[in-house]
N, C-alpha and C. Protein backbone atom coordinates (compact mmCIF):
# COMPACT_ATOMS: atom_id res chain seq x y z
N UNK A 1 53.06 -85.81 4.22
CA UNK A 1 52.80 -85.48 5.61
C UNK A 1 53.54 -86.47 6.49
N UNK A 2 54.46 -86.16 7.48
CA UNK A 2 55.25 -86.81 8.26
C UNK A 2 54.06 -87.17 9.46
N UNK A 3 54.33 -88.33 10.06
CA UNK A 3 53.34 -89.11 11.08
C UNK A 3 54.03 -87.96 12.52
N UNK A 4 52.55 -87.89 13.10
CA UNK A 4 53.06 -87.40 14.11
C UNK A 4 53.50 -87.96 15.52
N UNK A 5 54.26 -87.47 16.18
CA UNK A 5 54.13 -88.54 17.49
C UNK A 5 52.63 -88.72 18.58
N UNK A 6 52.09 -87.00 18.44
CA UNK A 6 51.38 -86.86 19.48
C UNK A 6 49.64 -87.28 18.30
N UNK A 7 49.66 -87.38 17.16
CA UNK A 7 48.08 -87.88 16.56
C UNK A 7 48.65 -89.00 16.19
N UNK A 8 47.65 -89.98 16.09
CA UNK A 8 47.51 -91.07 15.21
C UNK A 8 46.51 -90.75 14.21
N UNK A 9 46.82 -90.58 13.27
CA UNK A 9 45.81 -90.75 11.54
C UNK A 9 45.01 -91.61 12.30
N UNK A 10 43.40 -91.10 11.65
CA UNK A 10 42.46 -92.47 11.25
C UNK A 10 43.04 -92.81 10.19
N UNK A 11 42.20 -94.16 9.82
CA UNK A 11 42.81 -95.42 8.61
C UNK A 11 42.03 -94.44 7.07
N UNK A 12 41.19 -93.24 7.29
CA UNK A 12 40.55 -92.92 5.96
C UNK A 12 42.07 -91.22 5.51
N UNK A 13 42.00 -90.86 6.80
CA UNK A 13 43.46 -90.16 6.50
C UNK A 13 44.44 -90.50 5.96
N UNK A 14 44.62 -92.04 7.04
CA UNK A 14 46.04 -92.98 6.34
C UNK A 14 46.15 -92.96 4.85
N UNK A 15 45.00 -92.99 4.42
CA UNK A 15 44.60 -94.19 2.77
C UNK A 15 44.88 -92.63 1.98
N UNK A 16 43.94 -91.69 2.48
CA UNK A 16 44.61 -90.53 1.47
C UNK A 16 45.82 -89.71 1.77
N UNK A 17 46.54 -90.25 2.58
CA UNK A 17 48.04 -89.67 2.43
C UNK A 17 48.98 -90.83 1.35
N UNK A 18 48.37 -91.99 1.77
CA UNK A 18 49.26 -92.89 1.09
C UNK A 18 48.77 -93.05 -0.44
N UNK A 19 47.04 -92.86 -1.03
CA UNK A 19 47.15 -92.30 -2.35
C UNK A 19 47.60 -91.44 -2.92
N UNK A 20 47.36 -90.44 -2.04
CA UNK A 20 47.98 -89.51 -2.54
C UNK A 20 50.04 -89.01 -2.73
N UNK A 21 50.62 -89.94 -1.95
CA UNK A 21 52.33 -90.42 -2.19
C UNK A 21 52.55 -91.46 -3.41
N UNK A 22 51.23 -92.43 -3.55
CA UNK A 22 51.97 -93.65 -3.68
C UNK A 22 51.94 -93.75 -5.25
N UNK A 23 53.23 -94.02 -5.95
CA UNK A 23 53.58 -93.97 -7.09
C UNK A 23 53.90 -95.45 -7.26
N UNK A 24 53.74 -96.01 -8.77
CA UNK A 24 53.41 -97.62 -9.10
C UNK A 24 53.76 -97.23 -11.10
N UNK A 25 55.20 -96.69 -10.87
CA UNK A 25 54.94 -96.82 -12.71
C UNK A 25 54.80 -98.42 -13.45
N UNK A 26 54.12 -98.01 -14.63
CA UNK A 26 54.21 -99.59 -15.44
C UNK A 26 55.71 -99.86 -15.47
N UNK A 27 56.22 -100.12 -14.88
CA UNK A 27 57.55 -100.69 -15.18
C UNK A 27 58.08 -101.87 -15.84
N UNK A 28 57.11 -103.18 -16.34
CA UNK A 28 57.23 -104.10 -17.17
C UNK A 28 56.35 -104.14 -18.52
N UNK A 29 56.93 -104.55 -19.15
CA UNK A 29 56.87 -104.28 -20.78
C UNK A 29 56.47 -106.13 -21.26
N UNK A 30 55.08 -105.99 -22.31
CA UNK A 30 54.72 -107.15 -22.81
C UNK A 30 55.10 -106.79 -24.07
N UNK A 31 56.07 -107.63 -24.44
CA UNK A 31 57.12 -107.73 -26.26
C UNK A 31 55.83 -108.63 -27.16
N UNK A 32 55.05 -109.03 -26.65
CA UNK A 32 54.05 -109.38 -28.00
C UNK A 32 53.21 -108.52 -27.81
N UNK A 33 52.59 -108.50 -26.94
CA UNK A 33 51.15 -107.29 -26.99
C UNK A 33 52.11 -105.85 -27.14
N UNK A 34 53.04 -105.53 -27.12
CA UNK A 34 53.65 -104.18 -26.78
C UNK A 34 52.92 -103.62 -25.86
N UNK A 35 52.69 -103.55 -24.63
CA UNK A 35 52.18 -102.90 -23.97
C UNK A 35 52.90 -102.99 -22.77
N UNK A 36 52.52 -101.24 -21.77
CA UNK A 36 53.46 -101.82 -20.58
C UNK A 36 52.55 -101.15 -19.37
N UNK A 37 53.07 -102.30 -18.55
CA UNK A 37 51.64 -102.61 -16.88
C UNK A 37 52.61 -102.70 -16.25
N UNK A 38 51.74 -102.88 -15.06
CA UNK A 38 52.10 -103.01 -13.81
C UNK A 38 51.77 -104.10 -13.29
N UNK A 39 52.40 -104.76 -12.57
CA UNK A 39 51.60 -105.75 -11.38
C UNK A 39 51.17 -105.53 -10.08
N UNK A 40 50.57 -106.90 -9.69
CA UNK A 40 50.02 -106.39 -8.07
C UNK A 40 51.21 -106.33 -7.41
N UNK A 41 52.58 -107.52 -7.82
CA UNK A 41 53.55 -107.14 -7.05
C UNK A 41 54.70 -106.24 -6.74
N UNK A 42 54.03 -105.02 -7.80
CA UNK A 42 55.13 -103.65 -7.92
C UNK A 42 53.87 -102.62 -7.30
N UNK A 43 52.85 -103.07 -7.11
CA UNK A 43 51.47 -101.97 -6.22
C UNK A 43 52.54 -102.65 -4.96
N UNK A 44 52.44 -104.16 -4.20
CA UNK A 44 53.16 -104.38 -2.81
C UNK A 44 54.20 -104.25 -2.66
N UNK A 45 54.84 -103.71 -3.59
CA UNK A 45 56.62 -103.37 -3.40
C UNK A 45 56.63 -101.78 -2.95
N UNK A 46 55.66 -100.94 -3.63
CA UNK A 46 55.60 -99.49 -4.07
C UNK A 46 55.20 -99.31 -2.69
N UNK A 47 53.87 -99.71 -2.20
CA UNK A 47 53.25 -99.50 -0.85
C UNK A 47 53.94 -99.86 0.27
N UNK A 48 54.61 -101.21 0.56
CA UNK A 48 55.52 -101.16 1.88
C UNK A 48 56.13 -100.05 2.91
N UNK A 49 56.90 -99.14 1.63
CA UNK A 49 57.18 -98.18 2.98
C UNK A 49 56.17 -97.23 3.22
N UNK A 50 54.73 -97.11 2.59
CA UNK A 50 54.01 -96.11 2.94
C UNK A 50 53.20 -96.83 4.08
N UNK A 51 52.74 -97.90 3.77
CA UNK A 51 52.27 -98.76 4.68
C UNK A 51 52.82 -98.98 6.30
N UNK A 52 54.29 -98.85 6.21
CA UNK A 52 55.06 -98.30 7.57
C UNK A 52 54.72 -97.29 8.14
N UNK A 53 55.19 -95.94 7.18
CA UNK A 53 55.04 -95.01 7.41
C UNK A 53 53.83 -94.22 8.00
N UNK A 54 52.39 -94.71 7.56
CA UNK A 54 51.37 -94.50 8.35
C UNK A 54 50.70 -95.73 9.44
N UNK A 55 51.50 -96.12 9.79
CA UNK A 55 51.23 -97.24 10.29
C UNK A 55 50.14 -98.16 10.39
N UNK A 56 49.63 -98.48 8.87
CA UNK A 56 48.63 -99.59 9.09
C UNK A 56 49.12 -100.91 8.48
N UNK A 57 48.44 -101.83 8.13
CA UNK A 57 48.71 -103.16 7.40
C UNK A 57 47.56 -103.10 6.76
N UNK A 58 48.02 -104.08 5.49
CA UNK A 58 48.04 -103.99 4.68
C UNK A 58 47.47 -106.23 4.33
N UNK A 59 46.63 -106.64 4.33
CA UNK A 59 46.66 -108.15 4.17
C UNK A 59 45.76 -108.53 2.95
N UNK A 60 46.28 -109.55 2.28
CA UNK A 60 45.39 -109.96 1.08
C UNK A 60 44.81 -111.35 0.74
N UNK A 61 43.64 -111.71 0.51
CA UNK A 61 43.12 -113.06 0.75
C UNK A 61 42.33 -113.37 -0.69
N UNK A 62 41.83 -115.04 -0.89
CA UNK A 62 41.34 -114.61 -2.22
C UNK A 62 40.47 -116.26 -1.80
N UNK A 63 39.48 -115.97 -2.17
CA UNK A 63 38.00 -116.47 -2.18
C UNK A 63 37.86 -117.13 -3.26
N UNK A 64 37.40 -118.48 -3.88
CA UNK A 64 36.29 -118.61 -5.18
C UNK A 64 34.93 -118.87 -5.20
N UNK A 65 34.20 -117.93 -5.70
CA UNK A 65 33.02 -117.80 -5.77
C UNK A 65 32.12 -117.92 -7.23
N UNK A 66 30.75 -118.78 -7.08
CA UNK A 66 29.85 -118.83 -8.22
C UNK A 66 29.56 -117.82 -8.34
N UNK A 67 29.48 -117.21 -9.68
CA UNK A 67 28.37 -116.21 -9.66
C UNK A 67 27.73 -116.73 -11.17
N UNK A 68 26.40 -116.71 -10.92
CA UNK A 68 26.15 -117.27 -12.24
C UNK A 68 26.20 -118.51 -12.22
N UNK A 69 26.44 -118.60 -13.73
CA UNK A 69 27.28 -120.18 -14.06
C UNK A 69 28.73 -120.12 -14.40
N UNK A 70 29.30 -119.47 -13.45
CA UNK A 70 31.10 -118.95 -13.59
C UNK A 70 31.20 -119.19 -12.29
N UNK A 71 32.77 -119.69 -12.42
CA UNK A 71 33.14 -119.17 -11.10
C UNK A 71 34.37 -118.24 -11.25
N UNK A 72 34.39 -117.48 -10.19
CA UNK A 72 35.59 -116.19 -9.88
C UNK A 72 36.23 -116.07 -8.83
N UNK A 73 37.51 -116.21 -9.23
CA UNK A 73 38.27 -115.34 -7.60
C UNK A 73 38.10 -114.03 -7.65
N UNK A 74 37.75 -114.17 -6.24
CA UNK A 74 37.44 -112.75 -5.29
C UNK A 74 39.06 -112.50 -4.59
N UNK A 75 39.30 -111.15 -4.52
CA UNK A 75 40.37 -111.35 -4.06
C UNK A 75 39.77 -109.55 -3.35
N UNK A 76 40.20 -109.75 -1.79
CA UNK A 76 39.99 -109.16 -0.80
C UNK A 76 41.13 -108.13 -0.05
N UNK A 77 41.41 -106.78 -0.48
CA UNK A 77 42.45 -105.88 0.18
C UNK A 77 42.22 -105.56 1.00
N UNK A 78 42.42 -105.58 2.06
CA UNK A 78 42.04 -105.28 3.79
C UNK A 78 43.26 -104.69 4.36
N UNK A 79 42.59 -103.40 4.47
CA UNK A 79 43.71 -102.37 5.24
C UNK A 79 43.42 -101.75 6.63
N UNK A 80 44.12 -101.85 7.80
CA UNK A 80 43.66 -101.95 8.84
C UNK A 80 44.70 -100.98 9.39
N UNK A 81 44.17 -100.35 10.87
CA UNK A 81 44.95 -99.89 11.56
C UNK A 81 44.61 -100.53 12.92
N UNK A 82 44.92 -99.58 14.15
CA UNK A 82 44.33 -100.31 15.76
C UNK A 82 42.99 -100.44 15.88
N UNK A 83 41.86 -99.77 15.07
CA UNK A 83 40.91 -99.79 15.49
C UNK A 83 40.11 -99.44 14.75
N UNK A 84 40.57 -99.72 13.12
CA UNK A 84 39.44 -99.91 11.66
C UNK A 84 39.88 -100.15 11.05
N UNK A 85 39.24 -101.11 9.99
CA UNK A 85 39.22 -101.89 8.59
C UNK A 85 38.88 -100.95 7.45
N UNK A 86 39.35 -101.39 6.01
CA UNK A 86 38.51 -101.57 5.41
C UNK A 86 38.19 -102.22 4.23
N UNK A 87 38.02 -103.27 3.56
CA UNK A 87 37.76 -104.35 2.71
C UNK A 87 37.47 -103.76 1.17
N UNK A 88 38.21 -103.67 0.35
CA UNK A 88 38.13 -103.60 -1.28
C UNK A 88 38.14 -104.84 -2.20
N UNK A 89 37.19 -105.17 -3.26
CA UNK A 89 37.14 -106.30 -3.99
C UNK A 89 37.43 -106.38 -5.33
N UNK A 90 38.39 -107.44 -5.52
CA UNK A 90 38.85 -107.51 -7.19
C UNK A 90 38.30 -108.50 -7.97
N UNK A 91 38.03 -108.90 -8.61
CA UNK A 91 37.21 -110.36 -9.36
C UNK A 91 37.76 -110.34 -10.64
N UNK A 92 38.33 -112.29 -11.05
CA UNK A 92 39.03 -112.02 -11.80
C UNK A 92 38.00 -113.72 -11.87
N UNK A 93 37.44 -113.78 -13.62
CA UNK A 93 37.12 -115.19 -14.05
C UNK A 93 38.12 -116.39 -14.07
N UNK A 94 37.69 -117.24 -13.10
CA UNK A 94 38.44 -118.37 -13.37
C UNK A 94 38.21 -119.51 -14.69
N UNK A 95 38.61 -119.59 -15.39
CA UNK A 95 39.06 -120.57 -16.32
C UNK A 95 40.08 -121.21 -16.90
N UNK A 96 39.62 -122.50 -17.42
CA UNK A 96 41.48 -123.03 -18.65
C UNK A 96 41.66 -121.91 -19.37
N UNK A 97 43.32 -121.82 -19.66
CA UNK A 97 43.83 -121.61 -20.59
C UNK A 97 44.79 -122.24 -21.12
N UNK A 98 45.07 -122.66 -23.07
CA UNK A 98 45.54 -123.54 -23.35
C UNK A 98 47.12 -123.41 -22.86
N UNK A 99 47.37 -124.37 -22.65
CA UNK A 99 49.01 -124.38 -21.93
C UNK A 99 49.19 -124.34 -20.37
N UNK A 100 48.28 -124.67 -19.97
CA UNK A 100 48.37 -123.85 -18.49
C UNK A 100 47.77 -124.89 -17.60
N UNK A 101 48.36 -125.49 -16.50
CA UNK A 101 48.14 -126.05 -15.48
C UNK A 101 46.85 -125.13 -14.86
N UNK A 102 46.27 -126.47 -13.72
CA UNK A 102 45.25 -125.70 -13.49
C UNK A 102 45.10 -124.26 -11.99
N UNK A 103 46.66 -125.17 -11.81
CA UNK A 103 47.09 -124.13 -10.70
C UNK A 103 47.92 -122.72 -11.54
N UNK A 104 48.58 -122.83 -12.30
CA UNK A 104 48.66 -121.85 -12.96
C UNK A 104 47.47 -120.77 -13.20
N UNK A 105 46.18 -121.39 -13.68
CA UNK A 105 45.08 -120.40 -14.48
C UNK A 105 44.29 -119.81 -12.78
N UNK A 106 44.48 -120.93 -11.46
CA UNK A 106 44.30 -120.27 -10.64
C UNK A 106 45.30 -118.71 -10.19
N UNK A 107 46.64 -119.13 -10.40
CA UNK A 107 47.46 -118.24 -10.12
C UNK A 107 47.28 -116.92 -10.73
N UNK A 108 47.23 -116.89 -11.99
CA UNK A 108 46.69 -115.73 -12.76
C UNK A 108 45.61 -115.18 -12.57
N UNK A 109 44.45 -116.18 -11.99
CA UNK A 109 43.20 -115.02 -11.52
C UNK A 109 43.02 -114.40 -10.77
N UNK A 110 44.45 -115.37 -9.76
CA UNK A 110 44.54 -114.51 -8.35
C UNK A 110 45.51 -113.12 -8.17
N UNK A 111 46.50 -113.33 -9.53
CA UNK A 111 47.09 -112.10 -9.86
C UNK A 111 46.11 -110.40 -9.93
N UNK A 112 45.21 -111.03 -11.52
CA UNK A 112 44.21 -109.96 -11.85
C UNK A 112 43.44 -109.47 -10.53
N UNK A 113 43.56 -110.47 -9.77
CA UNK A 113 42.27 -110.23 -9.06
C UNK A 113 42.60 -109.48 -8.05
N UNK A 114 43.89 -109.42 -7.53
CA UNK A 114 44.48 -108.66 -6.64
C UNK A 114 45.23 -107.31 -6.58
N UNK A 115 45.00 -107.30 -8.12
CA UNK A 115 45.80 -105.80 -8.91
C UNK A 115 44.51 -105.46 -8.87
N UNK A 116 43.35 -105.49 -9.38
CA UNK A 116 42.32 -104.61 -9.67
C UNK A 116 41.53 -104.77 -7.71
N UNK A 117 41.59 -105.17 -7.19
CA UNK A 117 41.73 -104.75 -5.80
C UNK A 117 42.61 -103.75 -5.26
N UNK A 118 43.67 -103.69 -5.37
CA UNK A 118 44.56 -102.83 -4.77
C UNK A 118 44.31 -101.45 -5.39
N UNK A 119 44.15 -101.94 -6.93
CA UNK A 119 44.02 -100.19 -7.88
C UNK A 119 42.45 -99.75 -7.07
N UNK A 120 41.71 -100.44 -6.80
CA UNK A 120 40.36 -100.02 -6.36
C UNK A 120 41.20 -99.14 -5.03
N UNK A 121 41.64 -100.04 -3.88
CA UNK A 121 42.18 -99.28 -2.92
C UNK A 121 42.78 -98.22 -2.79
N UNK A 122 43.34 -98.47 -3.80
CA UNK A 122 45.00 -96.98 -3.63
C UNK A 122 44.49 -95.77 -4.78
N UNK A 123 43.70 -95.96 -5.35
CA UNK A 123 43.39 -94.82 -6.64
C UNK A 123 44.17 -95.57 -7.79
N UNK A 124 45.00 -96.76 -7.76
CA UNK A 124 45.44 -96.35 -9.51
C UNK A 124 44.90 -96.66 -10.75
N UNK A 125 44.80 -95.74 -11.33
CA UNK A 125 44.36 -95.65 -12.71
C UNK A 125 45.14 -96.73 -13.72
N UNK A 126 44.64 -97.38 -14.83
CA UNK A 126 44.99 -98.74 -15.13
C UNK A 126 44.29 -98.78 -16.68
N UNK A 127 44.23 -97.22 -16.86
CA UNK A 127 43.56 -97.04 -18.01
C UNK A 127 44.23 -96.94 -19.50
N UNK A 128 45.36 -96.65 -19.56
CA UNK A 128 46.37 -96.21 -20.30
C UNK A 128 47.07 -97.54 -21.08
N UNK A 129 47.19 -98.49 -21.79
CA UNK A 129 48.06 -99.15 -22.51
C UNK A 129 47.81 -100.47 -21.28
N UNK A 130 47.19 -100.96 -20.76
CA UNK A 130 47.13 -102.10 -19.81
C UNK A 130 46.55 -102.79 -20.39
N UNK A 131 46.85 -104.44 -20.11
CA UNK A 131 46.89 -105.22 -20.76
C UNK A 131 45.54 -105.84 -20.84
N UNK A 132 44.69 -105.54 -20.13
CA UNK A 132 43.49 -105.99 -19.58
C UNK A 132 42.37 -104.85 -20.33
N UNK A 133 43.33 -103.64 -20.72
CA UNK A 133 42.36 -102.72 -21.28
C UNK A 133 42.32 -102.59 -23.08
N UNK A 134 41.52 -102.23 -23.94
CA UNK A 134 41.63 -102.22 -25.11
C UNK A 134 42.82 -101.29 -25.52
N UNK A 135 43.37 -101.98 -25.95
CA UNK A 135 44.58 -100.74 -26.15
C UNK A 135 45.05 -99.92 -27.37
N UNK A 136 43.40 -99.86 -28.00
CA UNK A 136 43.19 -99.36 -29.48
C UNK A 136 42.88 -97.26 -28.67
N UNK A 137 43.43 -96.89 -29.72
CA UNK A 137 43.07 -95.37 -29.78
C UNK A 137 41.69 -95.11 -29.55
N UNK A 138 40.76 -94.92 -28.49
CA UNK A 138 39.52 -94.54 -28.65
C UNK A 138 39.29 -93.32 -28.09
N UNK A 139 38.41 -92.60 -28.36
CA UNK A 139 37.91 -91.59 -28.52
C UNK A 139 36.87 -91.61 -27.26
N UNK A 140 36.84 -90.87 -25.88
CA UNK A 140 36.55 -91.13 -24.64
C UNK A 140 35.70 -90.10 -24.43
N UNK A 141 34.45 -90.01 -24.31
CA UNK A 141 33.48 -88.84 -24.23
C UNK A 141 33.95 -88.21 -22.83
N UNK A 142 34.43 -87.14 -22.18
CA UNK A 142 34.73 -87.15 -20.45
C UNK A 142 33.74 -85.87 -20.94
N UNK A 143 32.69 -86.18 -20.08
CA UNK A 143 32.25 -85.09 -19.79
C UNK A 143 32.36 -84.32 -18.53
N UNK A 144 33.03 -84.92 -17.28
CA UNK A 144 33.56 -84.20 -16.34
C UNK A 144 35.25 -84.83 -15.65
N UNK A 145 35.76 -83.91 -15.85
CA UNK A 145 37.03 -84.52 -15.33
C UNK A 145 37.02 -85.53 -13.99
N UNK A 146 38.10 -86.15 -13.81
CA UNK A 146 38.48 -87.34 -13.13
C UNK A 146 38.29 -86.34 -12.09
N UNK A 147 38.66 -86.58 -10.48
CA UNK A 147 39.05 -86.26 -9.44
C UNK A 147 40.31 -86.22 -9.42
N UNK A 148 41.27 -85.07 -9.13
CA UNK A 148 42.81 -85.29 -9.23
C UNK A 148 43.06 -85.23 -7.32
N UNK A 149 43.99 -86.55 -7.20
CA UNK A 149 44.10 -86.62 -5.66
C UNK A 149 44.43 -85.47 -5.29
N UNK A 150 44.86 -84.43 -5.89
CA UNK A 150 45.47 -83.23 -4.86
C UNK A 150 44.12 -82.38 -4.89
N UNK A 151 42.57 -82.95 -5.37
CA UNK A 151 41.77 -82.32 -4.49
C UNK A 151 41.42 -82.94 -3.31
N UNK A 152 41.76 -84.48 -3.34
CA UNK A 152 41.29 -85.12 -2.36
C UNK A 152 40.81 -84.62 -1.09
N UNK A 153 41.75 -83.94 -0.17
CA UNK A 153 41.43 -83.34 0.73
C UNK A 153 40.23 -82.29 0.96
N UNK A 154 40.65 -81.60 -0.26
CA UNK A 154 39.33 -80.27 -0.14
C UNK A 154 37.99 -81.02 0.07
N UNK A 155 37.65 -82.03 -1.20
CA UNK A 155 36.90 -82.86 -1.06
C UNK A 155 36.34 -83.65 0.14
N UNK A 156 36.90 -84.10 0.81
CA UNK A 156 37.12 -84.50 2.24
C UNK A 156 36.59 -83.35 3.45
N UNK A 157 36.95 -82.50 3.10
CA UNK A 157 36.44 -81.43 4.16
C UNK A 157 34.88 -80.70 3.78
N UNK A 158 34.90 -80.83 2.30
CA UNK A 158 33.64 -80.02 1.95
C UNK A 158 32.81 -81.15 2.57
N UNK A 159 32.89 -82.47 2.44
CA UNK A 159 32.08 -83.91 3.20
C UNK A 159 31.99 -83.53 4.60
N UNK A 160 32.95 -83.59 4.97
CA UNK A 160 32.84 -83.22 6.41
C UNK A 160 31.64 -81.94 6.88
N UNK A 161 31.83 -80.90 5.87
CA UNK A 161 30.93 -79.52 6.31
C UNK A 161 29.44 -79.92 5.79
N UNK A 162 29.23 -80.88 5.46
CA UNK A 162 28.04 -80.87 5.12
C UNK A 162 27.52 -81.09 3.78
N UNK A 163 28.67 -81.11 2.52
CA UNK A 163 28.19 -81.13 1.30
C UNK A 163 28.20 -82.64 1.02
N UNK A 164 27.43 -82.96 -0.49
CA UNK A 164 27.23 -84.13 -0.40
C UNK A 164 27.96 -84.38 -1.58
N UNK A 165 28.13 -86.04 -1.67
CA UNK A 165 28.73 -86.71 -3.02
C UNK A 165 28.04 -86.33 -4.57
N UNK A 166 26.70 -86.01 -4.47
CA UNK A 166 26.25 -85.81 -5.50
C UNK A 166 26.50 -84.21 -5.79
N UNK A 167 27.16 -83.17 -5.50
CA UNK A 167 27.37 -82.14 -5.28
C UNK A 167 28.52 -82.29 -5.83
N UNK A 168 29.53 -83.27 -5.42
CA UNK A 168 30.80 -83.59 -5.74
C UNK A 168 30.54 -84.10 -7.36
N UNK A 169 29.93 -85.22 -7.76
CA UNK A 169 29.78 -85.78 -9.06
C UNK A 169 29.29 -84.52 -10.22
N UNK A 170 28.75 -83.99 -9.57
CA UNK A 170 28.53 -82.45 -10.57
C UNK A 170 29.50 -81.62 -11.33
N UNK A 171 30.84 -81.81 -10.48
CA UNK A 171 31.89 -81.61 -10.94
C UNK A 171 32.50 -81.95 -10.97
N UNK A 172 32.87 -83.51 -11.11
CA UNK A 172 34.20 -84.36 -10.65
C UNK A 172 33.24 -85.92 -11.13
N UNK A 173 34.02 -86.65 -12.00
CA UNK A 173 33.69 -88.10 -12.36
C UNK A 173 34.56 -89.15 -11.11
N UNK A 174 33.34 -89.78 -10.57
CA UNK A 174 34.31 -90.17 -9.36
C UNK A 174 34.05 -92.06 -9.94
N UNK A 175 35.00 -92.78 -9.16
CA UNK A 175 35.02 -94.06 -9.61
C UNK A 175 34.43 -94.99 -8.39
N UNK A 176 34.04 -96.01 -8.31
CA UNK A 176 33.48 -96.89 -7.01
C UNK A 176 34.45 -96.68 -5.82
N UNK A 177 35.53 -96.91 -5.60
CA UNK A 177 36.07 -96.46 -4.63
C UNK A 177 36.26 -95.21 -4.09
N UNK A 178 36.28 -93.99 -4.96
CA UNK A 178 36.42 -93.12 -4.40
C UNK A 178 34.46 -92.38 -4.03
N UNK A 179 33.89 -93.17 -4.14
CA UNK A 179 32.52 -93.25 -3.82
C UNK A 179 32.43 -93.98 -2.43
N UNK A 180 32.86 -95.20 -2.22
CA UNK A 180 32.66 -95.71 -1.26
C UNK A 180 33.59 -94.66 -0.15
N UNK A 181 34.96 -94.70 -0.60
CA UNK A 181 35.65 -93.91 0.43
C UNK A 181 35.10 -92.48 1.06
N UNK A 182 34.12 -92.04 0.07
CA UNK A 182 33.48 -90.22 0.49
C UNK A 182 31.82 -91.13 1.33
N UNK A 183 31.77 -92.09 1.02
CA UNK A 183 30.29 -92.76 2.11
C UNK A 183 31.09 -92.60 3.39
N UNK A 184 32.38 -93.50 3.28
CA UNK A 184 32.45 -93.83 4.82
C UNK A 184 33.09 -92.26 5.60
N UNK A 185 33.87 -91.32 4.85
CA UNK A 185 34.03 -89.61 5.40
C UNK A 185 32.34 -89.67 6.37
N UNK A 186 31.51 -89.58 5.48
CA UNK A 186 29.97 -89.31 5.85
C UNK A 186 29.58 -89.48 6.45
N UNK A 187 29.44 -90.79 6.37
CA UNK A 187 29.51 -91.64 7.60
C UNK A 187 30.16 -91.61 9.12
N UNK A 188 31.20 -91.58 9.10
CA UNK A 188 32.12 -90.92 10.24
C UNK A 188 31.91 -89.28 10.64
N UNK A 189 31.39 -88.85 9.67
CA UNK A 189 31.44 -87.13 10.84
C UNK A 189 30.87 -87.09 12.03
């Protein structure tokens, strides 16, 4: 969808035009694990021009927090336009690892922590051969399919008319973000 001159998108329009464009292949390859991911900095390379294009921003910050007897970076995706936010959270355990400065093992949590933020934000799926995921053959009970973004919209409007998320989960396995994102539709009608 080309931006128009005479509407400005809200920021929940923005987010599903730009999930629904925004492509992030694994393009780097791990030669010991064999496996191939993505980073957060090919999610901020991929998003830039969509991020233009609907005109919001896009800023990222990262917190350490106890929880427990751990501590974790929080790492905070905040996507904004003129006149709304909205805040997604990644958490990644801070600890040593052998070989590794301690700014290093910070650096890496703030990596994880900002990829699984952004995938929360943008829809991407991170399920497939990622490095963070078991990457043994398992056998995945789905008893209701994923949400495919090109219902997004329908979805979006049935919210709007009155139907609810649990109406939606009946037929569609939805993930925390795309839960939170159909609260705030709801919310806004």
């Amino acid at each position: 969808m080309e931006k128009s001159n005479t509407k400005q998108l809200s920021l929940l329009e923005s987010l599903i035009e730009i999930q629904s464009e925004l492509k992030v292949p694994k393009g780097n390859y791990n030669s010991f694990g064999k496996y191939k991911y993505r980073s957060a900095e090919d999610i901020l390379e991929a998003v830039k021009p969509l991020l233009k294009k609907y005109n919001v921003i896009l800023t990222m910050t990262d917190d350490i927090v106890p929880i427990g007897n751990k501590l974790f970076l929080k790492a905070t995706a905040n996507l904004a336009n003129q006149t709304t936010q909205l805040e997604i959270f990644g958490f990644a355990e801070m600890g040593e690892h052998k070989g590794m400065s301690s700014e290093q093992c910070t650096g890496t949590a703030s990596s994880y922590a900002r990829k699984y933020a952004l995938n929360g934000l943008f829809l991407i799926d991170e399920t497939e051969a990622d490095p963070d995921h078991d990457n043994k053959k398992q056998e995945v009970k789905k008893d209701l399919p994923e949400l495919p973004q090109s219902k997004a919209k329908d979805v979006e409007k049935f919210l709007k008319d009155g139907g609810t998320i649990e109406q939606v989960q009946k037929k569609y396995k939805l993930n925390e973000a795309q839960i939170f994102f159909f609260e705030q539709i709801i919310k806004n009608k």
